[in-house]
N, C-alpha and C. Protein backbone atom coordinates (compact mmCIF):
# COMPACT_ATOMS: atom_id res chain seq x y z
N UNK A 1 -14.25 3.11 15.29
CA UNK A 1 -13.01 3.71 15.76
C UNK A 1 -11.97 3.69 14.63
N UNK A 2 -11.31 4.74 14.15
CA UNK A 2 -10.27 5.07 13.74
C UNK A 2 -9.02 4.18 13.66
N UNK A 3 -8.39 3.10 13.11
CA UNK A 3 -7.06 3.00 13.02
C UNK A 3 -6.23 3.60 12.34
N UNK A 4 -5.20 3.12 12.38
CA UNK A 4 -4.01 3.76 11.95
C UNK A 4 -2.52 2.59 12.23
N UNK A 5 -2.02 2.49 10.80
CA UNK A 5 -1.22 1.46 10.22
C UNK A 5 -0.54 2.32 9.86
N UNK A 6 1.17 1.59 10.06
CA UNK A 6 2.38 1.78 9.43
C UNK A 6 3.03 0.70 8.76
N UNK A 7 3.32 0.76 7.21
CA UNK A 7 3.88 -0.41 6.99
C UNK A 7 4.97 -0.11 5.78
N UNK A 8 5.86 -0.67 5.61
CA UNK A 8 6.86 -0.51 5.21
C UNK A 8 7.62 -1.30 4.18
N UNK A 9 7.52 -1.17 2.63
CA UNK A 9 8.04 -1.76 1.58
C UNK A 9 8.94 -1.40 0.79
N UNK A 10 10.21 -1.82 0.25
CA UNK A 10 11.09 -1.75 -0.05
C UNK A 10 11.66 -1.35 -2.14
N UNK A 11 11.80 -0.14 -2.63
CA UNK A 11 11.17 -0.38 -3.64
C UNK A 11 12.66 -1.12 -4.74
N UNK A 12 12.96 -1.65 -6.13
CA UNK A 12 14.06 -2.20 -6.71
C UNK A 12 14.69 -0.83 -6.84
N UNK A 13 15.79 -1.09 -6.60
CA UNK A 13 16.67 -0.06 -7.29
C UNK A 13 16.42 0.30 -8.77
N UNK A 14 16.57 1.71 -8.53
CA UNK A 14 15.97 2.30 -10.25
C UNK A 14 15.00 2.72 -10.52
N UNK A 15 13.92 2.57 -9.54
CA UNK A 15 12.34 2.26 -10.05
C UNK A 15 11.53 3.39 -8.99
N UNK A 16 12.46 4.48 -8.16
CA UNK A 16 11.80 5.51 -7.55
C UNK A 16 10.98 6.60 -8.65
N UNK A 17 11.71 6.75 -9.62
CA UNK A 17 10.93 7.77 -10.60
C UNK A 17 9.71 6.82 -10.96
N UNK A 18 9.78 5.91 -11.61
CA UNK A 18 8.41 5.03 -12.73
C UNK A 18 7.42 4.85 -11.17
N UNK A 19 7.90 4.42 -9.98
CA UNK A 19 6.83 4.20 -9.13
C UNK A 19 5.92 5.52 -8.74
N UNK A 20 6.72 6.76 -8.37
CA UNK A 20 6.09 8.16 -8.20
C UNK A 20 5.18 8.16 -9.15
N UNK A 21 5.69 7.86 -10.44
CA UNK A 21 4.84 8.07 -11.91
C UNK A 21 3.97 7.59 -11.58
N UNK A 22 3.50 6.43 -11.40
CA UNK A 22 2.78 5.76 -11.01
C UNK A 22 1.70 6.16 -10.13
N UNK A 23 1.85 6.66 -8.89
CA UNK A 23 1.14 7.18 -8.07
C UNK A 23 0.90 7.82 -8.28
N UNK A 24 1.10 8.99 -9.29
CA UNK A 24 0.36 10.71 -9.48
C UNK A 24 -0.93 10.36 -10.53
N UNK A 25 -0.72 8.86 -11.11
CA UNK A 25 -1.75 8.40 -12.41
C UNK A 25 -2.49 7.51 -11.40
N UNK A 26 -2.82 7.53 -9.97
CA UNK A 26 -3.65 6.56 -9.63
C UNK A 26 -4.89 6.24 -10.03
N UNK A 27 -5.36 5.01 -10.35
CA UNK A 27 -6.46 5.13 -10.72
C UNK A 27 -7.69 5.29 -9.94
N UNK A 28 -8.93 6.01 -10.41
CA UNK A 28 -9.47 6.19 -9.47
C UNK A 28 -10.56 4.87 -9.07
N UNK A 29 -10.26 3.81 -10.35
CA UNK A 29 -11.61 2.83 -9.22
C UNK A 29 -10.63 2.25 -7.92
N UNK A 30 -9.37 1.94 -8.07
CA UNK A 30 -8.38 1.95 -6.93
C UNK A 30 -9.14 2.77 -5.58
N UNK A 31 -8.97 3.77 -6.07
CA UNK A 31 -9.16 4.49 -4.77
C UNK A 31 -10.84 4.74 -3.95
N UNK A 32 -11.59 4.09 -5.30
CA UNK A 32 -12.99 3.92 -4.54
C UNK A 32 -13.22 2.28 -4.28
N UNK A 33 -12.27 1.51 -4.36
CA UNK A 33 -12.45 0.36 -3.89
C UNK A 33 -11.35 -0.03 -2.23
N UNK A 34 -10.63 0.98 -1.99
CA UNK A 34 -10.30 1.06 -0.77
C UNK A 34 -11.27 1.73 0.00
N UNK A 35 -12.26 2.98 -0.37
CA UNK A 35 -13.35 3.80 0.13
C UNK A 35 -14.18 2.67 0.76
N UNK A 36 -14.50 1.32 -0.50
CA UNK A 36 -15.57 0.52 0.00
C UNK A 36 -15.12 -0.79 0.67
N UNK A 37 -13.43 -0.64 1.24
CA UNK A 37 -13.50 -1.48 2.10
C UNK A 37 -13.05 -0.77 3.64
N UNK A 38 -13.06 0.45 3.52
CA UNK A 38 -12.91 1.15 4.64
C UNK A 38 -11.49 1.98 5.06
N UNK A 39 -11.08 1.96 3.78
CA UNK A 39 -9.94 2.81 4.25
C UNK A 39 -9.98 4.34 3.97
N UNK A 40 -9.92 4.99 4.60
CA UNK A 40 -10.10 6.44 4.21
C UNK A 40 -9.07 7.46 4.07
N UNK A 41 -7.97 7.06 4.07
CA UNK A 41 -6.70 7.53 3.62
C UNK A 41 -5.64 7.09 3.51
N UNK A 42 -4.81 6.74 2.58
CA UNK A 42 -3.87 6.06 2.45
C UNK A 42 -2.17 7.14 1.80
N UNK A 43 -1.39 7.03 2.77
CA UNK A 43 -0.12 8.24 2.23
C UNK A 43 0.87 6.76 2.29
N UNK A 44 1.65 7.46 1.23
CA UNK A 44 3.01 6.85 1.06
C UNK A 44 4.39 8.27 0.94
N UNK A 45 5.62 7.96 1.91
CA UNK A 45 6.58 8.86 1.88
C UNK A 45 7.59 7.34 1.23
N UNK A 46 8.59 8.39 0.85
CA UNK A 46 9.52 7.32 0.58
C UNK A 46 11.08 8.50 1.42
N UNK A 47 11.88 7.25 1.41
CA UNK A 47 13.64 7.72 1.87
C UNK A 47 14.37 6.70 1.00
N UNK A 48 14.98 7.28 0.40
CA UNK A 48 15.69 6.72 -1.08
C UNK A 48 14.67 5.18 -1.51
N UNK A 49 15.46 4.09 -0.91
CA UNK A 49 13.92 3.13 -1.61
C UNK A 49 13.34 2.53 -0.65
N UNK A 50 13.43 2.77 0.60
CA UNK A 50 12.26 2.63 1.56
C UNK A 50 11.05 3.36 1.24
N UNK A 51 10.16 2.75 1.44
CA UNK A 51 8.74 3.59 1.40
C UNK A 51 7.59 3.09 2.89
N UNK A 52 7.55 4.35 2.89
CA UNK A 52 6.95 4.28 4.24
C UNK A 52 5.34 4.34 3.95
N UNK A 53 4.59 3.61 4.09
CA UNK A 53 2.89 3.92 3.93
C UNK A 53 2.01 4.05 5.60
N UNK A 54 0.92 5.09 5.71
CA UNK A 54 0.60 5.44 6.65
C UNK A 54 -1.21 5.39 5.72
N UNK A 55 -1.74 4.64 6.61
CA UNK A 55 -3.08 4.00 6.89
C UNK A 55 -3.84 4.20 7.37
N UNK A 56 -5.37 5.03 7.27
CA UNK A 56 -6.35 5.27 7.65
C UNK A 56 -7.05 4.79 7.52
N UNK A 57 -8.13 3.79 8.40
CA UNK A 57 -8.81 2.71 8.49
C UNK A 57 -9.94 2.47 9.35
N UNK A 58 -11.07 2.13 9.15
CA UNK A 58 -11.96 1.45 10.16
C UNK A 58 -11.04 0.03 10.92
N UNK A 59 -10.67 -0.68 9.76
CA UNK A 59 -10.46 -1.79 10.60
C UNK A 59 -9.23 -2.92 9.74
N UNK A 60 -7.97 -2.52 9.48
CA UNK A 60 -7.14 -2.46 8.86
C UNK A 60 -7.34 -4.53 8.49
N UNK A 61 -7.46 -5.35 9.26
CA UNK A 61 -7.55 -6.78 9.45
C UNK A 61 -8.64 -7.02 8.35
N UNK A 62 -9.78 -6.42 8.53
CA UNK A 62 -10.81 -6.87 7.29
C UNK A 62 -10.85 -5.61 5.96
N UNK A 63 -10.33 -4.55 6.22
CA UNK A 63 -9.76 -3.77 5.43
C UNK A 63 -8.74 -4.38 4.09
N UNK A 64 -7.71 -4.65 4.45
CA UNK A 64 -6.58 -5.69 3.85
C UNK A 64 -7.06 -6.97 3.50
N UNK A 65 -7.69 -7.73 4.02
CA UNK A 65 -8.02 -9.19 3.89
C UNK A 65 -9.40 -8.48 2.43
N UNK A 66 -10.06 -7.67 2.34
CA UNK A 66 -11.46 -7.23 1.28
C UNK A 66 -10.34 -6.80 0.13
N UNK A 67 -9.85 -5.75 0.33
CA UNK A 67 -8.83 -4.98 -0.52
C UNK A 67 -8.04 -6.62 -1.53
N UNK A 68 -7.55 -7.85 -0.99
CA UNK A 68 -6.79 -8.01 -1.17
C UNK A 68 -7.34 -9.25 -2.23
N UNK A 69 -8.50 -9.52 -1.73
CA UNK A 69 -9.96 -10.01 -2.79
C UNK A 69 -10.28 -9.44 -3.79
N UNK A 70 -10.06 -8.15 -4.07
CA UNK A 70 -10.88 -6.89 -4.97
C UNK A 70 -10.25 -6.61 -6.18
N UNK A 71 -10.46 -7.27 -7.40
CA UNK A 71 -10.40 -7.58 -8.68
C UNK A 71 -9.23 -6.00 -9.33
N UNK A 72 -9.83 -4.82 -8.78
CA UNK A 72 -9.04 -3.88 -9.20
C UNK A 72 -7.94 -3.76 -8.72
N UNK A 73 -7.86 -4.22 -7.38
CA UNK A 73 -6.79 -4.10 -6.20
C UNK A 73 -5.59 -5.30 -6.78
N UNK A 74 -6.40 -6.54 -7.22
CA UNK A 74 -5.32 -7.48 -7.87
C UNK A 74 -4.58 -6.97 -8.90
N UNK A 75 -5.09 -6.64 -9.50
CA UNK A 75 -4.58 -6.00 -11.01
C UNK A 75 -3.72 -4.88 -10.36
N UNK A 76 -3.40 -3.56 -9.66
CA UNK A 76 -2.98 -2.56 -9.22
C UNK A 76 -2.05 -3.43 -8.16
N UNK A 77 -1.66 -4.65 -7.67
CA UNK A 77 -0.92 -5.38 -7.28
C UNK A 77 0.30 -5.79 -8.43
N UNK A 78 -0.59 -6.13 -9.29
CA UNK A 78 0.43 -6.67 -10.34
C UNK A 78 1.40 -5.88 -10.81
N UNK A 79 0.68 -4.81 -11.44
CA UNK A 79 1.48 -3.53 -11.96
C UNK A 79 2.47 -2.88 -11.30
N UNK A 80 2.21 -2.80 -9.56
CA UNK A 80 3.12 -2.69 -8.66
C UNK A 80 4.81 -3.40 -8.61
N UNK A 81 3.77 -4.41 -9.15
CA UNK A 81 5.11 -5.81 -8.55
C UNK A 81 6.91 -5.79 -9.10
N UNK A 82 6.25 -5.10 -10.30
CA UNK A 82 7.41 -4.66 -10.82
C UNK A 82 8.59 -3.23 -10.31
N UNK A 83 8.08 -2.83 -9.80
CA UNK A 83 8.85 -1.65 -8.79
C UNK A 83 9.30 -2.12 -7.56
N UNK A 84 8.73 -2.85 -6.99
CA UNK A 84 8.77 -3.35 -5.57
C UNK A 84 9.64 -4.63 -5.23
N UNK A 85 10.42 -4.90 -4.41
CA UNK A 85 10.82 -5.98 -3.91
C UNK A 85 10.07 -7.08 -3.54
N UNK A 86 9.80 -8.38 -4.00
CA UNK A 86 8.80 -9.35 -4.03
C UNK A 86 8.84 -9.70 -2.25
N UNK A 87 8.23 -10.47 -1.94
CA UNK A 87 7.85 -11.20 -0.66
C UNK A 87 8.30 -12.50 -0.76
N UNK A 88 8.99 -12.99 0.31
CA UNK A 88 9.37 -14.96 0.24
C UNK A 88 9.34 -15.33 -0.52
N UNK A 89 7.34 -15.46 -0.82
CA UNK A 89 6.99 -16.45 -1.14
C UNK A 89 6.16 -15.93 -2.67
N UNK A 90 7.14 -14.89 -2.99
CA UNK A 90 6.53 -13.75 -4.13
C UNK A 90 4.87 -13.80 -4.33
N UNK A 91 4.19 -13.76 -3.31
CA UNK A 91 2.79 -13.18 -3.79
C UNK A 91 2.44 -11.86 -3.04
N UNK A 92 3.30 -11.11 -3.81
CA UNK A 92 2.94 -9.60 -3.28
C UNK A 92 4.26 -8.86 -3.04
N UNK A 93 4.02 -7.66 -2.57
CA UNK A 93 5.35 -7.15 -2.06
C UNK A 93 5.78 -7.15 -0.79
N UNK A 94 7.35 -7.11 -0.60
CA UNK A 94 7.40 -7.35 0.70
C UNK A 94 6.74 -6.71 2.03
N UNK A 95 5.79 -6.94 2.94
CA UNK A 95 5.47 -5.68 3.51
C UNK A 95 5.74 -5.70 4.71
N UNK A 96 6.12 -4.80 5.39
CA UNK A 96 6.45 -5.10 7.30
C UNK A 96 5.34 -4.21 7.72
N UNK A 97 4.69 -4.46 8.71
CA UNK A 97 3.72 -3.56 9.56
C UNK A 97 4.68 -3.05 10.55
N UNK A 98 4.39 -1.54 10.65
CA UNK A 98 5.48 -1.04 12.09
C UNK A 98 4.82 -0.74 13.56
N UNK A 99 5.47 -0.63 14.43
CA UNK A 99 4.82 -0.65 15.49
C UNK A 99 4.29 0.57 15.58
N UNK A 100 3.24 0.79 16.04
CA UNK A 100 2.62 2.53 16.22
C UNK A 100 3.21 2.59 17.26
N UNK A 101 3.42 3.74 17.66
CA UNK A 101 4.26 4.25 18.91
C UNK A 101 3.79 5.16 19.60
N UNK A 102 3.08 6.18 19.04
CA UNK A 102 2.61 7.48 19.10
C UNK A 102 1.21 7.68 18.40
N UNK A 103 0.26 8.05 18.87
CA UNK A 103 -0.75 8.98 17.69
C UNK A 103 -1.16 9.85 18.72
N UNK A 104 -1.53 10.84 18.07
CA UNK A 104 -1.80 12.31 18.95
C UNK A 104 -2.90 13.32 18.12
């Protein structure tokens, strides 16, 4: 079955252009190492430095928990970290999951 995640990270002021940059150069073992933990589409919108990410998933819980193990995924964390608003306890960026409300 299909999920579907909303989650929501905050980016530093300044850093909307270098992060876009960023995303148009994704790399592609990135994106075949989300393939092999089951995510099958991943969008990001942004509104000034909110960024909104929308999640296509078998199973977002072991999806995230593999992804977050995955040597390329660490590294593509790091590089991130610098655009993004850290978390508490700075290992990672801040992230909020949103409530789904709707899918249709």
């Amino acid at each position: 079955m299909t999920e579907f995640v909303g989650l929501r990270t905050r980016l530093k002021p300044g850093m909307e252009e270098a992060y876009e940059k960023a995303h148009a150069e994704i790399w592609p073992e990135l994106l075949a190492a989300q393939r092999e933990v089951g995510i099958t589409r991943w969008l990001i919108f942004r509104s000034g430095l909110e960024l909104f990410h929308a999640v296509e998933c078998e199973d977002w819980g072991r999806a995230s928990a593999a992804l977050a193990q995955h040597p390329v995924d660490q590294r593509w964390q790091e590089e991130m970290a610098q655009y993004v608003v850290p978390a508490p306890d700075h290992l990672g960026a801040a992230t909020e999951r949103l409530h789904l409300v709707y899918a249709g």
